[in-house]
Protein backbone atom coordinates (compact mmCIF):
# COMPACT_ATOMS: atom_id res chain seq x y z
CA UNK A 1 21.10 -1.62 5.81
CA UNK A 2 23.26 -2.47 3.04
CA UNK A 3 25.60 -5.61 3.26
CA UNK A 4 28.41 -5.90 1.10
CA UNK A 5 32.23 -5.88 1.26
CA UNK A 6 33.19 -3.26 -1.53
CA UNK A 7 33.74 -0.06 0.53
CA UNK A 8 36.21 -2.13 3.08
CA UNK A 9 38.27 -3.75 0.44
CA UNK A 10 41.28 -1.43 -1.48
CA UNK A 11 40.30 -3.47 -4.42
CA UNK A 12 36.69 -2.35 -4.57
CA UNK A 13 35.37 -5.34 -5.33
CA UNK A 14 32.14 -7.14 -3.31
CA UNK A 15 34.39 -9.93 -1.72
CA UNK A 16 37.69 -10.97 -0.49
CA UNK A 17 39.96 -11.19 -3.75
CA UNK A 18 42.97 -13.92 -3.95
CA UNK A 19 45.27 -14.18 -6.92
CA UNK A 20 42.72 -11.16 -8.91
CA UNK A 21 40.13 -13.91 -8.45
CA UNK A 22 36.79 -13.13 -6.30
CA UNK A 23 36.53 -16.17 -3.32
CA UNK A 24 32.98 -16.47 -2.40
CA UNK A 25 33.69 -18.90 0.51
CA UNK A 26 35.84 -17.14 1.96
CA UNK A 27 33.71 -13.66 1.71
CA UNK A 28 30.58 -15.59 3.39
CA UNK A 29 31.54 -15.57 6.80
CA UNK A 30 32.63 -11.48 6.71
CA UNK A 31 29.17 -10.87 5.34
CA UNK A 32 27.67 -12.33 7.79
CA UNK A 33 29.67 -10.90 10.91
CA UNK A 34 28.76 -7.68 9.35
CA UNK A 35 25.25 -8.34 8.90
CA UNK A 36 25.19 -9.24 12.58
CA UNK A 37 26.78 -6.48 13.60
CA UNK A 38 24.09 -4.07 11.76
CA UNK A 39 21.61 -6.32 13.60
CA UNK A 40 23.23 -5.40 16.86
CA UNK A 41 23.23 -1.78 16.06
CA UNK A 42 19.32 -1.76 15.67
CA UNK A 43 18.66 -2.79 11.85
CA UNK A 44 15.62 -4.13 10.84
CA UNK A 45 16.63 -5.62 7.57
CA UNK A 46 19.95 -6.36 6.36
CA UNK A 47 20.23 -6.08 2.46
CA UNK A 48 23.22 -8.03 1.30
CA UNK A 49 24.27 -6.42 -2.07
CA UNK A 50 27.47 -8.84 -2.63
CA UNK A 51 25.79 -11.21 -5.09
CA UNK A 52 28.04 -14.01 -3.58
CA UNK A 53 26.85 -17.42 -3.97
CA UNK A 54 25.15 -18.83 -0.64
CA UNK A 55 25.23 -15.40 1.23
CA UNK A 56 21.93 -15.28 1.98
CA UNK A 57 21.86 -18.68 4.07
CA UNK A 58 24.78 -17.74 5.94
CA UNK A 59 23.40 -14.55 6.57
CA UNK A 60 20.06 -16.01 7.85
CA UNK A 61 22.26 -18.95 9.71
CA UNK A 62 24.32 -16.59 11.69
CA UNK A 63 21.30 -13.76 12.45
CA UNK A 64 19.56 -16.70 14.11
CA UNK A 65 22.56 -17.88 16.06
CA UNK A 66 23.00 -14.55 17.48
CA UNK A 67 19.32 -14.15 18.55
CA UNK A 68 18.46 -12.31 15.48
CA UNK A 69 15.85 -13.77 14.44
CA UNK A 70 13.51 -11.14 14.00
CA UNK A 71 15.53 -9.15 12.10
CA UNK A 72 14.42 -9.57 8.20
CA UNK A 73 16.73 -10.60 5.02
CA UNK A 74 16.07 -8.02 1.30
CA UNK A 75 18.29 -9.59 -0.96
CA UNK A 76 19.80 -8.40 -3.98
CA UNK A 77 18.36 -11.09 -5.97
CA UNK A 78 18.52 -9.73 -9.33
CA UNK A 79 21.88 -7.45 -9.42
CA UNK A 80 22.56 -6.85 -12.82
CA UNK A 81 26.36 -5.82 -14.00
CA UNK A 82 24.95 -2.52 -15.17
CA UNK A 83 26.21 1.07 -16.60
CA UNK A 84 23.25 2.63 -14.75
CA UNK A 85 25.51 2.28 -11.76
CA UNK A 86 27.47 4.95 -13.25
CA UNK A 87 26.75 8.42 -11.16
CA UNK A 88 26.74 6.63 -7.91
CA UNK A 89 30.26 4.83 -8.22
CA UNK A 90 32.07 8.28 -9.32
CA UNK A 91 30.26 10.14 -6.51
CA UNK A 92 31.23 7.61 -4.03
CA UNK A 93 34.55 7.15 -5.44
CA UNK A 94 33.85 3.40 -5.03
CA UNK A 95 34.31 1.46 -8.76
CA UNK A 96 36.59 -1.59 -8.88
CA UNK A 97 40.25 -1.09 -8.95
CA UNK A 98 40.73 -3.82 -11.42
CA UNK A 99 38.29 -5.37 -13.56
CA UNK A 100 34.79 -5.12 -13.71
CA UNK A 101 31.98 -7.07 -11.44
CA UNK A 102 30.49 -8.75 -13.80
CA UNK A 103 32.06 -11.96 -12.88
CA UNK A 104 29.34 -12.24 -9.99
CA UNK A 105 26.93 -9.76 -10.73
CA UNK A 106 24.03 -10.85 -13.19
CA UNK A 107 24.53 -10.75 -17.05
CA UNK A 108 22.08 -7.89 -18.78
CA UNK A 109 21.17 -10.28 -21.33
CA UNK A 110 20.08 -12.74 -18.49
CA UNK A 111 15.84 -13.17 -17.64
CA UNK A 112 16.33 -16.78 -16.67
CA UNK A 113 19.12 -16.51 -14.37
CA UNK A 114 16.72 -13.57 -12.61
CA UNK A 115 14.47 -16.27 -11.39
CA UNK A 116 16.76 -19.13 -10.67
CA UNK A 117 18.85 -16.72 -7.88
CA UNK A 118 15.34 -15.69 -6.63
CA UNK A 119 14.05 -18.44 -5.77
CA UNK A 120 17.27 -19.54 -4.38
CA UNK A 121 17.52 -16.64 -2.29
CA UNK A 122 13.31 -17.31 -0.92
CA UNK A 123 14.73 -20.67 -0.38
CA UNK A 124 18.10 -19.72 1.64
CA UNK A 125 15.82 -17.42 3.92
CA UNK A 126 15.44 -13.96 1.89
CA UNK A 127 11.88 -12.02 2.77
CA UNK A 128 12.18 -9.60 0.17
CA UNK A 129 13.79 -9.80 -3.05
CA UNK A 130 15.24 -6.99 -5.19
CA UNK A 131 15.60 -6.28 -9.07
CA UNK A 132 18.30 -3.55 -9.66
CA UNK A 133 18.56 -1.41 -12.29
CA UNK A 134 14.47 -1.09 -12.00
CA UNK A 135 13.89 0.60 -15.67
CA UNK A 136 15.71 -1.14 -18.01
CA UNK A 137 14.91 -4.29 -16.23
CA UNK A 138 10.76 -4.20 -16.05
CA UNK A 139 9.73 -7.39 -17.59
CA UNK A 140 12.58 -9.30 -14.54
CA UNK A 141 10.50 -7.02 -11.97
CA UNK A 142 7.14 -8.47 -13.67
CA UNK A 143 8.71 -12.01 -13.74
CA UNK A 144 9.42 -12.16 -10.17
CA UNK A 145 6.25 -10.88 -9.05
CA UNK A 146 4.33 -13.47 -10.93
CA UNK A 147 6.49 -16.01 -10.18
CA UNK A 148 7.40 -15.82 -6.60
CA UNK A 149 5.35 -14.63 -3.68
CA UNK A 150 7.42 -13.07 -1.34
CA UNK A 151 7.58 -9.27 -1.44
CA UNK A 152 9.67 -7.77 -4.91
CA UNK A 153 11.41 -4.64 -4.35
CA UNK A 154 12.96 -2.41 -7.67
CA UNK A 155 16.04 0.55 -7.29
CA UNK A 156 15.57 3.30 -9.20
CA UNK A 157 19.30 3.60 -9.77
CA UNK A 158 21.48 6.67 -10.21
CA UNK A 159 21.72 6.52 -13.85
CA UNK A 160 18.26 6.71 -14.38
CA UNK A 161 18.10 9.49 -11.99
CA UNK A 162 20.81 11.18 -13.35
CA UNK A 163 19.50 10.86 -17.02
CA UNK A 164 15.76 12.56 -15.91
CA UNK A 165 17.71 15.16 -13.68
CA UNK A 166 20.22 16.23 -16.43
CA UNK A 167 17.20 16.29 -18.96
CA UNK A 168 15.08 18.42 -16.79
CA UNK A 169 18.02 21.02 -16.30
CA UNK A 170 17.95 21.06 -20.44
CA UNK A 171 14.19 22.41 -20.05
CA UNK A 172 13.77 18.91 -22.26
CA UNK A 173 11.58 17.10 -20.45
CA UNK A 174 8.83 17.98 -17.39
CA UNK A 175 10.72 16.36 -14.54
CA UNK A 176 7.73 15.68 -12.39
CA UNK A 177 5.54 13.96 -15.45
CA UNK A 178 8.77 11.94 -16.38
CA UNK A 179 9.54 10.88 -12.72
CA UNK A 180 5.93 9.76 -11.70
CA UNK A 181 5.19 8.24 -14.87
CA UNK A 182 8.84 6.44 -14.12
CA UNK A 183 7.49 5.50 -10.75
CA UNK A 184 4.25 4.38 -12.05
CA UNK A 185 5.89 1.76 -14.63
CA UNK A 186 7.86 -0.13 -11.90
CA UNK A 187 4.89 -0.54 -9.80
CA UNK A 188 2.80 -1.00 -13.06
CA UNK A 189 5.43 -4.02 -13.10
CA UNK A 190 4.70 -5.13 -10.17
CA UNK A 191 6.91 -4.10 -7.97
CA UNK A 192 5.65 -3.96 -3.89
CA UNK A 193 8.70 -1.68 -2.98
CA UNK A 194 10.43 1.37 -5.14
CA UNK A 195 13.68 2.57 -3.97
CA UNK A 196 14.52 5.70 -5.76
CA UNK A 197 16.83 8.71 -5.54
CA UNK A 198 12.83 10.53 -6.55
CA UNK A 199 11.88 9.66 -3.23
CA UNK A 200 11.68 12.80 -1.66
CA UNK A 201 10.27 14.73 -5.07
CA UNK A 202 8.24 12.01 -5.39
CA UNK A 203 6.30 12.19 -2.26
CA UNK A 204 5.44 15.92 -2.67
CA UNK A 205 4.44 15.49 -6.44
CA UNK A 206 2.36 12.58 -5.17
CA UNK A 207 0.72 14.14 -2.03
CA UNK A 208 0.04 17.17 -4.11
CA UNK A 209 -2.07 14.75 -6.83
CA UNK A 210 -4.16 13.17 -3.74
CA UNK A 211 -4.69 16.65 -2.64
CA UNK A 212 -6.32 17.91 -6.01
CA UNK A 213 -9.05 14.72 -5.88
């Protein structure tokens, strides 16, 4: 389940705001009551999506306290303050009201800092790390899986969904050659885990490959 404070806060943004300024000590401790409280409700992971400083810790701190234990952390290692996000903020209705998020999500330009929050997140309790955007965003994917040896996980996001979807409707592409061979580079990356708005498509086009063998 996804952890993060942006659809409970008028502002929009991923933490408790004071003077238009994000305070990531102050967000910690509603992440993690809310992480606990997916816990309770029968969650197996809790994905925190916030990209606040120290969440993961907390997180793990506070599952533990509350006989949680067993209940597993995918952290939004590598969040990058992307445009892909596009289709899925105006369909939710859920951008900032002021400013961006780029303040704590990662800088596009940014490999280095990629690794640096991963390992910090392995080493605050994470048991699964994510790269998001997957696409654009490859050679991070490829980084972390040579680098780091917990599971890596890669979203497919909305934009590049939206991008093969609206292309296919234009009869200028063959949607299920574009999306598998989409699919194919992020695992080709290295990625142990795809989440993608393909999934369903995907499964079909897939099954019906194995089926032809």
């Amino acid at each position: 389940t996804d952890v993060c404070l942006c659809a409970y806060m008028t502002h929009g943004h991923c933490g408790v705001v004071h003077g238009g300024v994000i305070d990531n000590d102050k967000s910690l401790p509603l992440l993690a009551k809310m992480a606990v409280a997916h816990a309770g409700a029968g969650a197996d992971f809790v994905a925190p999506s916030d990209m606040m400083d120290g969440r993961v810790r907390t997180i793990r701190e506070s599952l533990d306290k509350n006989d949680f234990s067993n209940v597993g952390i995918l952290s939004y290692a590598a969040k990058y303050a992307s445009a892909y996000y596009g289709p899925f903020r105006e369909a939710a209705g859920s951008p900032p009201r002021f400013g961006d998020r780029a303040t704590y999500q990662m800088d596009p330009a940014n490999q280095r800092e990629a690794l640096k929050e991963a390992r910090q997140d392995v080493d605050e309790g994470a048991d699964i790390v994510m790269v998001k955007p997957a696409l654009a965003y490859l050679d991070v994917v490829a980084l972390l899986r040579r680098k780091l040896t917990v599971p890596v996980a890669a979203y497919n996001v909305s934009g590049e969904y939206s991008m093969v979807k609206a292309a296919a409707a234009k009869n200028w592409i063959d949607e299920k050659a574009v999306v598998l061979e989409t699919l194919t580079s992020i695992k080709r990356a290295g990625a142990d885990i795809i989440i993608s708005y393909h999934a369903q498509d995907a499964l079909g086009w897939i099954e019906e490959v194995r089926s032809k063998k």
